[in-house]
PDB file of N, CA and C in Angstrom:
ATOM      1  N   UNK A   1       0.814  -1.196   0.000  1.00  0.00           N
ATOM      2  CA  UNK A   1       0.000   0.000   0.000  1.00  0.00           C
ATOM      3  C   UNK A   1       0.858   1.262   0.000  1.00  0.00           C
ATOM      4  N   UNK A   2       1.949   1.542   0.588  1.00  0.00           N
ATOM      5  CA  UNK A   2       2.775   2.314   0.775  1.00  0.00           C
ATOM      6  C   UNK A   2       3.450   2.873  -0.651  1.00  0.00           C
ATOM      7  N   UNK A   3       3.388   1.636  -1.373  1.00  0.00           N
ATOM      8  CA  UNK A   3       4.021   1.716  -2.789  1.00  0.00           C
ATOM      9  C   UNK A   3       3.129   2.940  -4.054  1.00  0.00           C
ATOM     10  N   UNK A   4       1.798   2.555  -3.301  1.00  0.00           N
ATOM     11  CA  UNK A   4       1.016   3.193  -4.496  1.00  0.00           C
ATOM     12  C   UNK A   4       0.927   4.632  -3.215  1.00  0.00           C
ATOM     13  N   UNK A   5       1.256   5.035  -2.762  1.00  0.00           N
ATOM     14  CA  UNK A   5       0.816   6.658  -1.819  1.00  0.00           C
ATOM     15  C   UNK A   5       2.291   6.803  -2.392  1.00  0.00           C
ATOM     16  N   UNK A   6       3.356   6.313  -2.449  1.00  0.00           N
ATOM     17  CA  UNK A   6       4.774   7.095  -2.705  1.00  0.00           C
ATOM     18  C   UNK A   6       3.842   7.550  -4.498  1.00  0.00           C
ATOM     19  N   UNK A   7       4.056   6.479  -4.885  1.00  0.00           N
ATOM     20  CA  UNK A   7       3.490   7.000  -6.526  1.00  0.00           C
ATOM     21  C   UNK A   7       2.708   8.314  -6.633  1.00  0.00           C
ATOM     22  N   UNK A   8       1.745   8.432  -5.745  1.00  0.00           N
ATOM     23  CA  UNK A   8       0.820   9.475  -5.871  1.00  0.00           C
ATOM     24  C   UNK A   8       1.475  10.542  -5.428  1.00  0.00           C
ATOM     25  N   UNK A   9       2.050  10.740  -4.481  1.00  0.00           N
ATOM     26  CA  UNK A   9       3.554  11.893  -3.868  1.00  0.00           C
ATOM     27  C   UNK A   9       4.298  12.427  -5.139  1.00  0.00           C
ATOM     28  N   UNK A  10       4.892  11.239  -5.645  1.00  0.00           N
ATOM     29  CA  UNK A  10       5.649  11.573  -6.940  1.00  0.00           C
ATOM     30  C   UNK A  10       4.648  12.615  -8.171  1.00  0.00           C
ATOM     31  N   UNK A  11       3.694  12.039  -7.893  1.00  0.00           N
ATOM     32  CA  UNK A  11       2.390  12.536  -9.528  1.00  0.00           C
ATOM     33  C   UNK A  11       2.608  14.514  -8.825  1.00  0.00           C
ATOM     34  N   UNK A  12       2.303  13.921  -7.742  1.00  0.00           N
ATOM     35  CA  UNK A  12       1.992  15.517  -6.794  1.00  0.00           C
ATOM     36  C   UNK A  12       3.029  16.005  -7.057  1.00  0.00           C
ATOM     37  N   UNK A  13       4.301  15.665  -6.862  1.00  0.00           N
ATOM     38  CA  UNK A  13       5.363  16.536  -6.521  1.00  0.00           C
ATOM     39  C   UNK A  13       5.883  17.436  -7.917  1.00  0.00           C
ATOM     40  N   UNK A  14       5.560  16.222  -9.090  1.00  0.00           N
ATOM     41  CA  UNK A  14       6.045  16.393 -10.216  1.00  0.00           C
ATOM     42  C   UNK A  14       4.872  17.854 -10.721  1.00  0.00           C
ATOM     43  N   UNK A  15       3.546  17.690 -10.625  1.00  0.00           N
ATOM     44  CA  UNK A  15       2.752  18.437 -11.004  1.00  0.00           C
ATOM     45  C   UNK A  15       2.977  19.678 -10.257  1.00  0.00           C
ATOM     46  N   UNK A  16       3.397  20.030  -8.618  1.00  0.00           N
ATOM     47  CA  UNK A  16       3.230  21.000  -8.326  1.00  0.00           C
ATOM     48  C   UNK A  16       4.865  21.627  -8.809  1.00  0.00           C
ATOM     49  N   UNK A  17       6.071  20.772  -9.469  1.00  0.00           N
ATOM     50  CA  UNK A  17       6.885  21.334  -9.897  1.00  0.00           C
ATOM     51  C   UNK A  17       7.097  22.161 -11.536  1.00  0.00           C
ATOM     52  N   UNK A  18       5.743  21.691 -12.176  1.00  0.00           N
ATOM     53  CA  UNK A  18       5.659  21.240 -13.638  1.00  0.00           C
ATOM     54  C   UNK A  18       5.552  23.488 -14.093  1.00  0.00           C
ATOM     55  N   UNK A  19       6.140  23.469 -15.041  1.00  0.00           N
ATOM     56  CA  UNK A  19       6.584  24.808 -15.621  1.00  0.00           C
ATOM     57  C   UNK A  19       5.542  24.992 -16.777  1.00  0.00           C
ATOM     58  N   UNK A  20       4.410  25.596 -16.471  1.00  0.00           N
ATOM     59  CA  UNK A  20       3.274  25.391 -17.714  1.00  0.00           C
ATOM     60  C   UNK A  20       4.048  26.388 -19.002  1.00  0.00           C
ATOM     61  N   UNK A  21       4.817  27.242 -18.580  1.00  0.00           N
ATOM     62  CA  UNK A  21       5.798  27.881 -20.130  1.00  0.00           C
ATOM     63  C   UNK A  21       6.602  26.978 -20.567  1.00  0.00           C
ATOM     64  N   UNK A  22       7.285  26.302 -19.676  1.00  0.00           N
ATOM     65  CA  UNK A  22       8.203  25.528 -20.608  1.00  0.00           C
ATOM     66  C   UNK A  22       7.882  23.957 -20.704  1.00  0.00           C
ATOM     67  N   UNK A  23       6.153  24.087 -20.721  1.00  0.00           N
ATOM     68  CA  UNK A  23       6.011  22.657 -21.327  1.00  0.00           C
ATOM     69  C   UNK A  23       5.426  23.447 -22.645  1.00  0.00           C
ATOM     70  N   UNK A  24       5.067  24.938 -22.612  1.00  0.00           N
ATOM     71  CA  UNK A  24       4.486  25.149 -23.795  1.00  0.00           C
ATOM     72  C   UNK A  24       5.289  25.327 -24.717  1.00  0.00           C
ATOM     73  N   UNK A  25       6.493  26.081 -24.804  1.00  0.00           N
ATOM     74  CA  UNK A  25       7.617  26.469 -25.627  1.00  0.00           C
ATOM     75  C   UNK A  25       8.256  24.782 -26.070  1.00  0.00           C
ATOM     76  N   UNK A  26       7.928  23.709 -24.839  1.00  0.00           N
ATOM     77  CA  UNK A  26       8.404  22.287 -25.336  1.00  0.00           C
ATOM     78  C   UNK A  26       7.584  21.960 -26.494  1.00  0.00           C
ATOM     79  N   UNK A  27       6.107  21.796 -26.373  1.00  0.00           N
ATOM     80  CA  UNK A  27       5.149  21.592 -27.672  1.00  0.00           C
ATOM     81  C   UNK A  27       5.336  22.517 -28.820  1.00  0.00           C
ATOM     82  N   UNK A  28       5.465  23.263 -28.668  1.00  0.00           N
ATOM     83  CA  UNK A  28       6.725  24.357 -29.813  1.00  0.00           C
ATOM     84  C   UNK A  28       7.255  23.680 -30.927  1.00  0.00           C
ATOM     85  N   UNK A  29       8.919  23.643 -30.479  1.00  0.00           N
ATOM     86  CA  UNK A  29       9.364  22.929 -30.625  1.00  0.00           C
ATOM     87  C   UNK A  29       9.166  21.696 -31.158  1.00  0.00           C
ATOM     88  N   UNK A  30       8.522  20.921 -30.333  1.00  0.00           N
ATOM     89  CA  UNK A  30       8.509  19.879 -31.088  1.00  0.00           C
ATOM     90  C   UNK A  30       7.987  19.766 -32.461  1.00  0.00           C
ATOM     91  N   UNK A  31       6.671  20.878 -32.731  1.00  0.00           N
ATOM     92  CA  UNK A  31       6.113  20.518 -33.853  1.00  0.00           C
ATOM     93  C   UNK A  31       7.136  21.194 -35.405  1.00  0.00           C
ATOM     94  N   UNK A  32       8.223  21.326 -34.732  1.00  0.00           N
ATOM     95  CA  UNK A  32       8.528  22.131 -35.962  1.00  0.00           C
ATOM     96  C   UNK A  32       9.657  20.990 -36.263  1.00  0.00           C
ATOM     97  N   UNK A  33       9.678  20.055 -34.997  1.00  0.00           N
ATOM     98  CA  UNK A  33      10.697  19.305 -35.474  1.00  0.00           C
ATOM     99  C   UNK A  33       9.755  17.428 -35.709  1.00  0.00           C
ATOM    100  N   UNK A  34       8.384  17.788 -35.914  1.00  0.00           N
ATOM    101  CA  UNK A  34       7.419  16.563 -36.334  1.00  0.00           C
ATOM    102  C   UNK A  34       7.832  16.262 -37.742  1.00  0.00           C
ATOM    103  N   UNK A  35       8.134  17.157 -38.446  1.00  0.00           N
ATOM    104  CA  UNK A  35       7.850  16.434 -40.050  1.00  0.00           C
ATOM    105  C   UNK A  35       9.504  15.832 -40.427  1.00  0.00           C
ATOM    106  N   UNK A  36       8.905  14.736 -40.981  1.00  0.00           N
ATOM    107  CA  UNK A  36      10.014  14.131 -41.993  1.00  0.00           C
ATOM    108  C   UNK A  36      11.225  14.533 -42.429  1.00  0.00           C
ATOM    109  N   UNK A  37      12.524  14.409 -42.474  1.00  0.00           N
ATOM    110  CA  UNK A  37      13.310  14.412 -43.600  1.00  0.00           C
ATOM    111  C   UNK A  37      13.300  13.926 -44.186  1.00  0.00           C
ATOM    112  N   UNK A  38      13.747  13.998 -45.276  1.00  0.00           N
ATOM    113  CA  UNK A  38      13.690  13.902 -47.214  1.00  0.00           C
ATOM    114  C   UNK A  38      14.889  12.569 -46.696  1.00  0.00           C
ATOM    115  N   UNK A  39      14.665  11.433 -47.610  1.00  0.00           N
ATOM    116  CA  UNK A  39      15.663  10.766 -47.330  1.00  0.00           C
ATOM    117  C   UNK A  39      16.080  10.445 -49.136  1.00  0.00           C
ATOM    118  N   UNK A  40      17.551  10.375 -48.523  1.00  0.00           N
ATOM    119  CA  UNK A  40      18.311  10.295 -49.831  1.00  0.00           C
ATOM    120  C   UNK A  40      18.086   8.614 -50.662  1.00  0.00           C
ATOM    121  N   UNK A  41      18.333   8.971 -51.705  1.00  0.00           N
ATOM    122  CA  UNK A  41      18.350   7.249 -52.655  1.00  0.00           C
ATOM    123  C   UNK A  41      18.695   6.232 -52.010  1.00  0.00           C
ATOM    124  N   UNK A  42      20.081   6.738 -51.389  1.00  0.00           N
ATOM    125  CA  UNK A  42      20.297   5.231 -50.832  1.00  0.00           C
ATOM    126  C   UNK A  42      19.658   4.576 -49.438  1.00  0.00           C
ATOM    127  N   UNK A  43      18.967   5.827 -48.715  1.00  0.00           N
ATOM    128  CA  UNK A  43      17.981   5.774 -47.149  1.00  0.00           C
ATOM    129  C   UNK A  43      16.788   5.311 -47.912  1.00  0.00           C
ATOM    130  N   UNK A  44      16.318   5.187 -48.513  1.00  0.00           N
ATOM    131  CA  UNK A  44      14.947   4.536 -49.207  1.00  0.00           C
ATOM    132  C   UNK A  44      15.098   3.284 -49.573  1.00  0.00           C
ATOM    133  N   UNK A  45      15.187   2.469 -48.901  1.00  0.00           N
ATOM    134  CA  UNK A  45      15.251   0.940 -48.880  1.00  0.00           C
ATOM    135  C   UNK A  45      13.964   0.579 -48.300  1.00  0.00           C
ATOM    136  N   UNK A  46      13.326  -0.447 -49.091  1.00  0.00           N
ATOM    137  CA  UNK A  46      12.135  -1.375 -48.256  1.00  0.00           C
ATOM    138  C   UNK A  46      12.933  -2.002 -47.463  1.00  0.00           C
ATOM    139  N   UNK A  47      11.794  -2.190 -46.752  1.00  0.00           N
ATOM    140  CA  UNK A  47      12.114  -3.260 -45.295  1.00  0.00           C
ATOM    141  C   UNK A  47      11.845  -4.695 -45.618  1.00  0.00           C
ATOM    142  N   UNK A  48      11.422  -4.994 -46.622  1.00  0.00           N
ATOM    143  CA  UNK A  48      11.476  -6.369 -47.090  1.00  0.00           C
ATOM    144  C   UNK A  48      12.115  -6.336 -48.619  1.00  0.00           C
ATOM    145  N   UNK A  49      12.268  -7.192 -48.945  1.00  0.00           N
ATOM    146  CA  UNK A  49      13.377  -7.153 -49.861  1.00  0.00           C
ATOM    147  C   UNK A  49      12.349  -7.520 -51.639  1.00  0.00           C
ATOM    148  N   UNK A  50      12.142  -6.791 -52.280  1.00  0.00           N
ATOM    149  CA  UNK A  50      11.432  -7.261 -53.501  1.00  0.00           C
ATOM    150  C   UNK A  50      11.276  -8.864 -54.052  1.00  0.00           C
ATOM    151  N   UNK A  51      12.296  -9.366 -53.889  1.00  0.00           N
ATOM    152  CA  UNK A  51      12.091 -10.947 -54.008  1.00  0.00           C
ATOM    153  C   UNK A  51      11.983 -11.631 -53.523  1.00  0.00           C
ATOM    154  N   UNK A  52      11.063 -11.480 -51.901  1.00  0.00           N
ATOM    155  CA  UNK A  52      10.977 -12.150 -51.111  1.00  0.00           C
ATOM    156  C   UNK A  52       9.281 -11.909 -50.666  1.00  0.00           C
ATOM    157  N   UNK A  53       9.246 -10.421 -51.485  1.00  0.00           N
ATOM    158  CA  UNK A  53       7.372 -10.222 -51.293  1.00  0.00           C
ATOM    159  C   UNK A  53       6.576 -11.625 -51.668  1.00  0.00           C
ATOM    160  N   UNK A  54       5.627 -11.878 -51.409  1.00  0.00           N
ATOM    161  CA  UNK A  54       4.536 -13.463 -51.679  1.00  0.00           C
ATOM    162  C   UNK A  54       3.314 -12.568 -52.043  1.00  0.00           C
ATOM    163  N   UNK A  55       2.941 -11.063 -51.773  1.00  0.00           N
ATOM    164  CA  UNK A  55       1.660 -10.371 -51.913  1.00  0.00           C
ATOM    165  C   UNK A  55       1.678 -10.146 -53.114  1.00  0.00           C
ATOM    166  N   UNK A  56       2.258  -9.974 -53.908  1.00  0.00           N
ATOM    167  CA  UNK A  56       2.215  -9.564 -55.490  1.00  0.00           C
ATOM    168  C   UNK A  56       2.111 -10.963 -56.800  1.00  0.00           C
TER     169      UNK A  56
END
């Protein structure tokens, strides 16, 4: 029982430490770093190998 009240301490402690600007400037960020890079000829490899497909 002790195990799950430390857990809930932790949820608390973390939330009453939590920086609502710099979780927002974090979601930021991230979305500018969501999209794709372009991958070059030779990074464009299937993951299965053409002569080994059975679906075609």
């Amino acid at each position: 029982m002790s195990h799950i009240d430390n857990d809930r301490s932790d949820i608390k402690q973390a939330a009453e430490q939590a920086d609502s600007q710099k979780i927002a400037k974090n979601l930021e960020d991230e979305q500018k770093s969501a999209t794709p890079k372009t991958l070059s000829e030779d990074e464009q490899t299937s993951f299965i190998k053409e002569e080994l497909r059975t679906d075609k």
